[in-house]
Protein backbone atom coordinates (compact mmCIF):
# COMPACT_ATOMS: atom_id res chain seq x y z
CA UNK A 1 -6.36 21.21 1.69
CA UNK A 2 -4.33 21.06 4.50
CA UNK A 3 -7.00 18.90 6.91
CA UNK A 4 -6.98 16.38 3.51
CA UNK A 5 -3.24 16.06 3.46
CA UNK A 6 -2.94 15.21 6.87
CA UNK A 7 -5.62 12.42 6.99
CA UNK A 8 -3.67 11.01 3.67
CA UNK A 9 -0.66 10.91 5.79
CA UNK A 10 -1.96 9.63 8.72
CA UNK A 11 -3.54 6.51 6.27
CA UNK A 12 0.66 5.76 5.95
CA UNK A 13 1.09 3.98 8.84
CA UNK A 14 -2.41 1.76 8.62
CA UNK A 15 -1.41 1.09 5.40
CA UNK A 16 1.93 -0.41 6.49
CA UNK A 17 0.30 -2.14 9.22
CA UNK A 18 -1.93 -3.79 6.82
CA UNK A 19 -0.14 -4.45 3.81
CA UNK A 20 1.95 -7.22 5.85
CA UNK A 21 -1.54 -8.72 6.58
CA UNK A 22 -2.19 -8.78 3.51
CA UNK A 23 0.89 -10.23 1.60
CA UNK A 24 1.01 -13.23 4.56
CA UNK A 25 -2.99 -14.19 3.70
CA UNK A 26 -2.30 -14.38 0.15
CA UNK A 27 -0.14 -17.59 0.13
CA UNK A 28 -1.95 -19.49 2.60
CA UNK A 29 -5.19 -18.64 0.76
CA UNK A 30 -3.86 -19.51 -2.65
CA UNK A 31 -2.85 -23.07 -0.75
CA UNK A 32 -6.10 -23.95 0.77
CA UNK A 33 -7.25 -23.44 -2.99
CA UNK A 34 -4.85 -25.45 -4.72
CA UNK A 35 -7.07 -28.71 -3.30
CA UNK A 36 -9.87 -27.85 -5.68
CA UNK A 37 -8.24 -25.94 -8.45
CA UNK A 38 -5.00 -25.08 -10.60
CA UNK A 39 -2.65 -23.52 -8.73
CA UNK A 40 -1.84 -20.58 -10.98
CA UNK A 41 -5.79 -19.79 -10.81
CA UNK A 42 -5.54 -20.10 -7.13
CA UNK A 43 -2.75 -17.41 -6.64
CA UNK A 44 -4.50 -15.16 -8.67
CA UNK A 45 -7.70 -15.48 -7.40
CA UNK A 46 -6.16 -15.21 -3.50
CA UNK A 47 -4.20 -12.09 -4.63
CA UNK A 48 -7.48 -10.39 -6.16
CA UNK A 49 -9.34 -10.92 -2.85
CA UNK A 50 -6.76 -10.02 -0.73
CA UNK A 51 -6.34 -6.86 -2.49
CA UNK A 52 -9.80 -6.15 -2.28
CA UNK A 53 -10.55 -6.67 0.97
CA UNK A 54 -6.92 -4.79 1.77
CA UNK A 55 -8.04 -1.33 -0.29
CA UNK A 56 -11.76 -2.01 1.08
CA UNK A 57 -10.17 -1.56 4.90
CA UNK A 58 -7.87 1.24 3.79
CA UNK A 59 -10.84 3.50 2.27
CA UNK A 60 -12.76 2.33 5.71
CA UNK A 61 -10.21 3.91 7.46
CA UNK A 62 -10.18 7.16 5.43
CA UNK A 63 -13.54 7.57 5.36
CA UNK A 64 -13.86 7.26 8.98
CA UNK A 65 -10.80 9.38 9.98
CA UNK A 66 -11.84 12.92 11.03
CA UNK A 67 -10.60 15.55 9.68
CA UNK A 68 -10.38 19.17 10.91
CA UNK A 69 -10.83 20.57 14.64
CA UNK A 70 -14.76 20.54 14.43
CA UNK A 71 -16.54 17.42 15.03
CA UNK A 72 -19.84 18.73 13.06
CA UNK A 73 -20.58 17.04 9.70
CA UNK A 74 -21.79 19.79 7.02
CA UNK A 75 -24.21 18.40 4.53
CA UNK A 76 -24.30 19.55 1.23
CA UNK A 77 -26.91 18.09 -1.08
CA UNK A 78 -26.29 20.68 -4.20
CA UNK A 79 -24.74 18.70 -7.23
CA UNK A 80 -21.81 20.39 -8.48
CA UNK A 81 -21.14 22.95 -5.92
CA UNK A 82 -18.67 21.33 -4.15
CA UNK A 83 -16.74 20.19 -7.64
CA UNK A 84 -17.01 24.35 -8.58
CA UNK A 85 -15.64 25.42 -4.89
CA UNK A 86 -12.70 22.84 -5.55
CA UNK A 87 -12.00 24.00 -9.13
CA UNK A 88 -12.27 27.43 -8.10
CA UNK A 89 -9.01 29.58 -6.69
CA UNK A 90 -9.46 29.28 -3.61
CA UNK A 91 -10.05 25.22 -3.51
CA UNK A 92 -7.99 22.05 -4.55
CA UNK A 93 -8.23 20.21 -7.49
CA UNK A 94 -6.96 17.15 -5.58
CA UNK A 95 -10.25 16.70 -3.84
CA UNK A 96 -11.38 16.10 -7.03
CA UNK A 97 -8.74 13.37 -7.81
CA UNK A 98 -9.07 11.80 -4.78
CA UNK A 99 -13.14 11.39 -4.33
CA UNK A 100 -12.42 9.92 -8.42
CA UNK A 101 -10.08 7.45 -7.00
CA UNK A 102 -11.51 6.49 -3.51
CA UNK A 103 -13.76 3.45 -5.11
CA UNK A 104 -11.29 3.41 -8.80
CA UNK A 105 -9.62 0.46 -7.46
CA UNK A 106 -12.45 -1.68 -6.10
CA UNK A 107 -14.33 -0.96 -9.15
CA UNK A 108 -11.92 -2.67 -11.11
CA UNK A 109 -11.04 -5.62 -9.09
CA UNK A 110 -14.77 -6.80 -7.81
CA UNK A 111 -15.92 -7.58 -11.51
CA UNK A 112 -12.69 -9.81 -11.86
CA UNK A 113 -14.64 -12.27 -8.99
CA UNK A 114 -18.30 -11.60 -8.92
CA UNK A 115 -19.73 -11.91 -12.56
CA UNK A 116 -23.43 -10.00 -11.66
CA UNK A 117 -21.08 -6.97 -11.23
CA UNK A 118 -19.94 -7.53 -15.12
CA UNK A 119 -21.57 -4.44 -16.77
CA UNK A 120 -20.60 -0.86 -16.43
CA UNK A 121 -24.40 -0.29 -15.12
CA UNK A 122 -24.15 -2.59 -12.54
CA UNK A 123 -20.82 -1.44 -11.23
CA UNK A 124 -22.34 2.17 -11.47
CA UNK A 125 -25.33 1.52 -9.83
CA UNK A 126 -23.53 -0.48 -6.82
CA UNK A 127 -20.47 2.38 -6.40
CA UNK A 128 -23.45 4.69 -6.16
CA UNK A 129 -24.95 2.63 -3.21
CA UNK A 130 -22.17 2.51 -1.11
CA UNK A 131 -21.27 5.94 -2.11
CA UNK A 132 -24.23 7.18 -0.20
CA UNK A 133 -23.70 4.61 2.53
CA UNK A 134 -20.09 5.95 2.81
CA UNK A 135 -21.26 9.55 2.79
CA UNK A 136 -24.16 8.89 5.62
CA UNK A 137 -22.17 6.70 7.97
CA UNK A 138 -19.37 9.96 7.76
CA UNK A 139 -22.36 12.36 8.33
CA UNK A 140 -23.46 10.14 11.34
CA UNK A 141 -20.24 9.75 13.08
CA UNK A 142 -19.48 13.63 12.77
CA UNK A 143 -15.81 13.30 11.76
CA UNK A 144 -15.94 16.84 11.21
CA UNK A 145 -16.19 16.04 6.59
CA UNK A 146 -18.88 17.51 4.46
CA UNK A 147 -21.15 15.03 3.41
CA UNK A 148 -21.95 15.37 -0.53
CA UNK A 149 -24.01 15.31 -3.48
CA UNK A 150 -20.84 15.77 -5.66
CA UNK A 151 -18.61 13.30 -3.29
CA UNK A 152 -21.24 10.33 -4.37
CA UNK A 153 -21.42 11.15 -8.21
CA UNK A 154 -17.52 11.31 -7.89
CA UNK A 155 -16.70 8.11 -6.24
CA UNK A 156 -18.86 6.74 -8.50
CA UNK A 157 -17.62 7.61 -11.70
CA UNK A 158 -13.77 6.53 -10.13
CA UNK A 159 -15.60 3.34 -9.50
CA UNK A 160 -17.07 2.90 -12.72
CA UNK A 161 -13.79 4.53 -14.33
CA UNK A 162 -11.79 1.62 -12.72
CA UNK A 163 -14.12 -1.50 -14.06
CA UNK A 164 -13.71 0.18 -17.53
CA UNK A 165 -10.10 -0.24 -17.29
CA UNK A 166 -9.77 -4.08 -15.90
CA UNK A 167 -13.24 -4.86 -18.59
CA UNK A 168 -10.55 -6.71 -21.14
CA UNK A 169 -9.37 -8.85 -17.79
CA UNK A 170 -12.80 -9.98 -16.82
CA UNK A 171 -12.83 -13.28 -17.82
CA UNK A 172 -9.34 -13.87 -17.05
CA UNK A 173 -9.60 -15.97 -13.95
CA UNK A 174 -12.75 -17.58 -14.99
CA UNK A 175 -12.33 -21.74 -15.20
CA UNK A 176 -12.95 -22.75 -18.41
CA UNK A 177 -16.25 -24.79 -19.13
CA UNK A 178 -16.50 -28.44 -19.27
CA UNK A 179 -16.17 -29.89 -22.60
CA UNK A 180 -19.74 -31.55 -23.83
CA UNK A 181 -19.62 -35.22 -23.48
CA UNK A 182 -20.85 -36.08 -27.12
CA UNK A 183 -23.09 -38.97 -27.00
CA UNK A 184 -22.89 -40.59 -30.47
CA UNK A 185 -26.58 -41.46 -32.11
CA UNK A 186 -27.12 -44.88 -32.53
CA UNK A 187 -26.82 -46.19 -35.66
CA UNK A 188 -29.52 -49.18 -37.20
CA UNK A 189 -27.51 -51.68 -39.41
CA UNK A 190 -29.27 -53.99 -41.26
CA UNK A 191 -27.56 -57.42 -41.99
CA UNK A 192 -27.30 -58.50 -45.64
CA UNK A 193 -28.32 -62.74 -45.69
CA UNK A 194 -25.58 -63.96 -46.72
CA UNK A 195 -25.75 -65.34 -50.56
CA UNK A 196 -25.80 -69.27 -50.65
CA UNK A 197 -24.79 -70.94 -53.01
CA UNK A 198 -25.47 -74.77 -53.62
CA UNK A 199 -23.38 -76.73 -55.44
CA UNK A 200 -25.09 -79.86 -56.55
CA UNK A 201 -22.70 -82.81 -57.31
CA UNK A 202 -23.01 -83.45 -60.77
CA UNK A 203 -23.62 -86.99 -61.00
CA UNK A 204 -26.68 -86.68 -58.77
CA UNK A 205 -27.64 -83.72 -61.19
CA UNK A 206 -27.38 -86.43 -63.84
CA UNK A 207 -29.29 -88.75 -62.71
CA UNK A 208 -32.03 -87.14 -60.73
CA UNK A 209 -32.82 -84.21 -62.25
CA UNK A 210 -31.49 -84.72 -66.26
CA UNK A 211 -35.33 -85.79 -66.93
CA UNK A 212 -36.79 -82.60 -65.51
CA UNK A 213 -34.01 -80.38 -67.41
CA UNK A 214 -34.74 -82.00 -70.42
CA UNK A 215 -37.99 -84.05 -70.44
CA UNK A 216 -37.68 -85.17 -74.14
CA UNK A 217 -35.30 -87.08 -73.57
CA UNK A 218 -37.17 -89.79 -71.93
């Protein structure tokens, strides 16, 4: 417990270094965007991205940080020892917490941008990835951590735990779809003839054709 509070605390001071980082890349990346989009969506989008790639750095760091006097990596590939050992007397429940809420946050922000990650599956299946690419690069390095089973399954239920909460936001920063240009169907009209009408003067009536109207009159 102790060896876990002291790399938390030491993750204080990288965090302050990189929060102003963080907070100075968000404007100018929200105004490089502005050319091509609205500038709300812009500041949003900039300010998911930066936060990602700010808590994606911070968990690099804590992963990587060693912890405890030996620099041996102990590997244990039994699922749900290391939960019992932490919920027993003698362990911590906030190992627990914290494995839950190592990937919570980048669970719920990376569906906001990249829309294959839009399904609880998906999210689960790609926390469990780098879960065990975490867990191997920390058994590699021999920062002195335990490298296992129940550290993968943990980070990723935070991670799909995280994309649960932020599902209702999903669509939030999505553009909104071109309206259909409606192309109107053309439409045959067929011209009436106009009705003619001939109005014969009637003294020529009378004269040429009085002996064809009525013949016995001649």
């Amino acid at each position: 417990m102790g060896a876990l509070l002291r790399a938390f605390w030491g993750m204080i001071p990288i965090s302050a270094i990189a929060l102003p980082y963080a907070l100075l890349g968000w404007p100018l990346l929200a105004a490089r965007r502005r050319r091509r989009m609205a500038a709300r969506r812009a500041s949003a989008t900039a300010a998911v991205d930066c936060a990602g790639l700010l808590v994606a750095f911070l968990v690099f760091c804590l992963v990587t940080m060693p912890v405890g006097g030996s620099a041996e990596s102990t590997l244990d590939l039994v699922p749900g020892a290391d939960v019992a050992a932490a919920l027993s007397s003698d362990g911590s429940l906030w190992q627990v917490i914290g494995n839950v809420l190592l990937l919570c946050p980048l669970g719920a922000l990376l569906p906001l941008r990249i829309r294959r990650l839009r399904a609880l599956p998906r999210i689960a299946l790609a926390a469990l990835a780098a879960s065990v690419l975490v867990e191997g690069t920390q058994y590699l390095i021999h920062t002195g951590r335990v490298t296992s089973a129940d550290d993968v399954l943990l980070n990723t239920a935070g991670a799909t735990l995280g994309a649960a909460l932020s599902r209702r936001g999903w669509l939030a920063l999505d553009t909104a779809p071109p309206a259909p240009v409606v192309i109107p169907l053309p439409r045959r009209t067929v011209c009436e003839a106009p009705t003619l009408r001939l109005r014969v003067p009637r003294s020529v009536w009378d004269t040429r054709y009085a002996a064809i109207a009525h013949p016995e009159r001649q």
